[in-house]
Structure formats: C-alpha cells, structure tokens
C-alpha atoms as a PDB file:
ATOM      1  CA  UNK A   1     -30.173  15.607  42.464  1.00  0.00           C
ATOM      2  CA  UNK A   2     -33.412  17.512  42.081  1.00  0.00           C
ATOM      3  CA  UNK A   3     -31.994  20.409  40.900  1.00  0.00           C
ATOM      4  CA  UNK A   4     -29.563  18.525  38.133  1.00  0.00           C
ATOM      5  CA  UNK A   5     -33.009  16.880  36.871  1.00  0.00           C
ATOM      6  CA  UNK A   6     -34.245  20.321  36.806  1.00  0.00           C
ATOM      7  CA  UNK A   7     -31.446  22.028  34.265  1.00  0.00           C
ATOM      8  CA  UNK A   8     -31.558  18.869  31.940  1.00  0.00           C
ATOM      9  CA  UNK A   9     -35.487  19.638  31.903  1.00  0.00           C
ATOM     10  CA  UNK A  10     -35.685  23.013  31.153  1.00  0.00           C
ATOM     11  CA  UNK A  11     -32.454  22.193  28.210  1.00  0.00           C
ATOM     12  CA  UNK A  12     -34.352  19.740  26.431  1.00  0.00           C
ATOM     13  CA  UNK A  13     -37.419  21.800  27.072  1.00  0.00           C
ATOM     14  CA  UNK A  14     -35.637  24.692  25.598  1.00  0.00           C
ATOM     15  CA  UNK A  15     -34.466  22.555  22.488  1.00  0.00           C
ATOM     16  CA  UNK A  16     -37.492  21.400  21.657  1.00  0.00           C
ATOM     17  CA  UNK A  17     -39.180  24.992  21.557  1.00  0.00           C
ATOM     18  CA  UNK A  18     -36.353  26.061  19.618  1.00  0.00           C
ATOM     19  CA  UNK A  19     -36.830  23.324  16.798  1.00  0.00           C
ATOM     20  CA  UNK A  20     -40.137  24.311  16.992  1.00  0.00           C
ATOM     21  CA  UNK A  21     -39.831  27.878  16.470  1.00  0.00           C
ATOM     22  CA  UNK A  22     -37.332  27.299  13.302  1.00  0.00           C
ATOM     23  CA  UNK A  23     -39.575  24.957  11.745  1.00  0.00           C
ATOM     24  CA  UNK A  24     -42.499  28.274  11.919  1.00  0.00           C
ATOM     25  CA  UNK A  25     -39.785  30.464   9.948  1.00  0.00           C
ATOM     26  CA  UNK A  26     -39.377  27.857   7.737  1.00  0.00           C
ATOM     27  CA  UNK A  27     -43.241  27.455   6.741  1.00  0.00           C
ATOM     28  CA  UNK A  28     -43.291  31.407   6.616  1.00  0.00           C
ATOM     29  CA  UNK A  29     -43.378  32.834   2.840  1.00  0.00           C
ATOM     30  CA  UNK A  30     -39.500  34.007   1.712  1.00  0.00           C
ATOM     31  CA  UNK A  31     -40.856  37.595   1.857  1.00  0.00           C
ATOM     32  CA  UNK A  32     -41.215  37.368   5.518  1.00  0.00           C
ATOM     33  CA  UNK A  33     -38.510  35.160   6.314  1.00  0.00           C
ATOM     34  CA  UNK A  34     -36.378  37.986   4.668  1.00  0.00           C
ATOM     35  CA  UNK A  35     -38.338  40.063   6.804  1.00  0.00           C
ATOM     36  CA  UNK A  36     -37.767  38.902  10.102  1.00  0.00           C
ATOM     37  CA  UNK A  37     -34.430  37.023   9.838  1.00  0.00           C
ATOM     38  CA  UNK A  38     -32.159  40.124  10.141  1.00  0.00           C
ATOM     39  CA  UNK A  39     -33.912  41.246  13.232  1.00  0.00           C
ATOM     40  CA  UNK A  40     -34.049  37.370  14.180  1.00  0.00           C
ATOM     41  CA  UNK A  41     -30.438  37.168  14.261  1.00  0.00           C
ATOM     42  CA  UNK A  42     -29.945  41.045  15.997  1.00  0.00           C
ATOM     43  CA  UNK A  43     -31.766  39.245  18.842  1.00  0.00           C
ATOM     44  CA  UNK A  44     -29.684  36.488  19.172  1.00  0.00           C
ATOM     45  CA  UNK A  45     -25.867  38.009  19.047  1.00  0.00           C
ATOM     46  CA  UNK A  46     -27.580  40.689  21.749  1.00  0.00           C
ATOM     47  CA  UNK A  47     -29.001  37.915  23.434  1.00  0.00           C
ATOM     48  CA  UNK A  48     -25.317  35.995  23.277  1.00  0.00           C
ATOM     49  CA  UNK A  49     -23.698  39.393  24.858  1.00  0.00           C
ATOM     50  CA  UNK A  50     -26.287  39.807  27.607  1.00  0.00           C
ATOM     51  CA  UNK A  51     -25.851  36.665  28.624  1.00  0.00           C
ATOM     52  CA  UNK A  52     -21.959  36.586  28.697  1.00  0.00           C
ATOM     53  CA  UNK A  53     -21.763  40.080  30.779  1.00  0.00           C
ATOM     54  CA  UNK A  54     -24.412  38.803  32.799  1.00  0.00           C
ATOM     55  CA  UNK A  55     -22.576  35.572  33.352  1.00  0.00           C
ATOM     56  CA  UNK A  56     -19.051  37.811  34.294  1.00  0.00           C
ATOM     57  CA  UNK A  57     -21.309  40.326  36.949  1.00  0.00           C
ATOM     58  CA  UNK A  58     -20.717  37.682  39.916  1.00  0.00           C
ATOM     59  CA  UNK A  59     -16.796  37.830  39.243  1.00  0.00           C
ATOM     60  CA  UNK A  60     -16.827  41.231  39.158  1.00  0.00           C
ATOM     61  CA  UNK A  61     -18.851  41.845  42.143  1.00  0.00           C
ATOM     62  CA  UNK A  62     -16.340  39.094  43.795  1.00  0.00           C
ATOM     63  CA  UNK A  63     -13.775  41.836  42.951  1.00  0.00           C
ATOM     64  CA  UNK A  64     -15.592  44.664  45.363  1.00  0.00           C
ATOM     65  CA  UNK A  65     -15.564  47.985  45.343  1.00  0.00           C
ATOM     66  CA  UNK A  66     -18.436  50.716  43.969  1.00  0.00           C
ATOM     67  CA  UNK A  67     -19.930  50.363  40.881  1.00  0.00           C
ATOM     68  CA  UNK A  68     -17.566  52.585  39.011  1.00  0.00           C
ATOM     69  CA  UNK A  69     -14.467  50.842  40.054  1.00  0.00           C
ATOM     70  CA  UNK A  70     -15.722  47.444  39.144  1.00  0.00           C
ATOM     71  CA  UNK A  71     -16.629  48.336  35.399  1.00  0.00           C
ATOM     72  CA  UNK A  72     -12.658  50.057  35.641  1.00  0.00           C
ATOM     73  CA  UNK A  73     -11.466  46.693  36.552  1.00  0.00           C
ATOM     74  CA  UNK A  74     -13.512  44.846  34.074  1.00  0.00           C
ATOM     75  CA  UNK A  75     -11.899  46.896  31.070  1.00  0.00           C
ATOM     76  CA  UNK A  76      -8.615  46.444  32.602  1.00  0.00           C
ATOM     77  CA  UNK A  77      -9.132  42.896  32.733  1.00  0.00           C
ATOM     78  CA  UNK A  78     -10.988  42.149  29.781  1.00  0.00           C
ATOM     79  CA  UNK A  79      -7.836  43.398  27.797  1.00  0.00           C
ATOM     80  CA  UNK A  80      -4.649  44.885  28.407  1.00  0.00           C
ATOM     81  CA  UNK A  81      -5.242  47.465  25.186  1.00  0.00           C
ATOM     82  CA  UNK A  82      -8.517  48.570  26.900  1.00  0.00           C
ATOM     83  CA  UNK A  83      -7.333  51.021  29.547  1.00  0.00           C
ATOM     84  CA  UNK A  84      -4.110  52.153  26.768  1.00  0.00           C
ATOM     85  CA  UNK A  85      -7.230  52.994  24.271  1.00  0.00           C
ATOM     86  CA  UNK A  86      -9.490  54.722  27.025  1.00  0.00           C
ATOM     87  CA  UNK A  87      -6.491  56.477  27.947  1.00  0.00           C
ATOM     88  CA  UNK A  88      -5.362  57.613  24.619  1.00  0.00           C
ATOM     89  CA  UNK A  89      -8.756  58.565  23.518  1.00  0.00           C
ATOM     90  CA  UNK A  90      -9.700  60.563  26.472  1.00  0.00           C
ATOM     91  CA  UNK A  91      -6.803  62.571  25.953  1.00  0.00           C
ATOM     92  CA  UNK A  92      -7.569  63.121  22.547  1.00  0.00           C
ATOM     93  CA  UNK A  93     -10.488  64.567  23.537  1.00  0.00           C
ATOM     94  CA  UNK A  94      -9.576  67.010  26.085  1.00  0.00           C
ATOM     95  CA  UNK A  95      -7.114  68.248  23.316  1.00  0.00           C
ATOM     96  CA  UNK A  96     -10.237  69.126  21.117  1.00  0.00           C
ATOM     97  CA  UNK A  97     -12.358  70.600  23.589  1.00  0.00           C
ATOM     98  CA  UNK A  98      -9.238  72.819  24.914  1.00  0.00           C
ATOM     99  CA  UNK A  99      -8.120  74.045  21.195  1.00  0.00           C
END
C-alpha cells in the first residue's frame, strides 16, 4: 500500500510543479517566451521518446541475447518495414561504395 501512496504522491507532486512552471512562462515577456518555447517543446518530445525506449528496454532484455541482437529484434519488432528498409538501404550502399 505504501508504495501505491508513494506514485500518487510524487503524480500530484509532479502536477503541481508543472502548473507551476507554465504559469513562470506565462509571466515571462513574449520575447522570451518566443525564446525558450521552441527549445521548451524539443525537451519534451525527446523527453516523450526517452521515456518510451526506456519503458520497452525490460522487454527487450526479456528477449536475451547480446546487445546487438536485441536492438536487431527491436527493429524487427517495432515494424515489419524496418528490417525490408535496413535491408534495402544497406544494399544500396554497398552498391555505391563498390562502383
């Protein structure tokens, strides 16, 4: 039970920071809002990706194997196109370097 009051803790405690911090940007002059949104929002979609490969790195050490054939497994699983495009394109580029 502990550890359920812990998560809804550190959520609300999270919110509330994050109302916080948006209501700083929003008392900022529009010359640095313009400023610092862009990089802002650069932080949050790379945040969003880190934390969705981080999330999928206990299913694909569930999977096994070395290092390099787990991220081979994760493109073939994370789309069927991805090994026919890795393929393709590796080929493409052994036919440049050999001409």
């Amino acid at each position: 039970m502990t550890i359920l009051i812990l998560i809804i803790f550190f959520c609300l405690l999270g919110s509330v920071i994050s109302v916080f911090l948006a209501a700083v940007v929003l008392i900022l002059s529009q010359k640095m809002r313009s400023f610092l949104l862009p990089m802002l929002a650069s932080y949050a979609a790379g945040t969003l990706l880190g934390a969705a490969f981080l999330g999928m790195l206990p299913t694909a050490l569930k999977m096994g194997g070395l290092p390099d054939q787990i991220i081979v497994k994760f493109v073939r699983n994370s789309g069927r196109n991805c090994d026919y495009t890795f393929n393709k394109g590796f080929e493409r580029l052994m036919n440049q370097s050999i001409r």
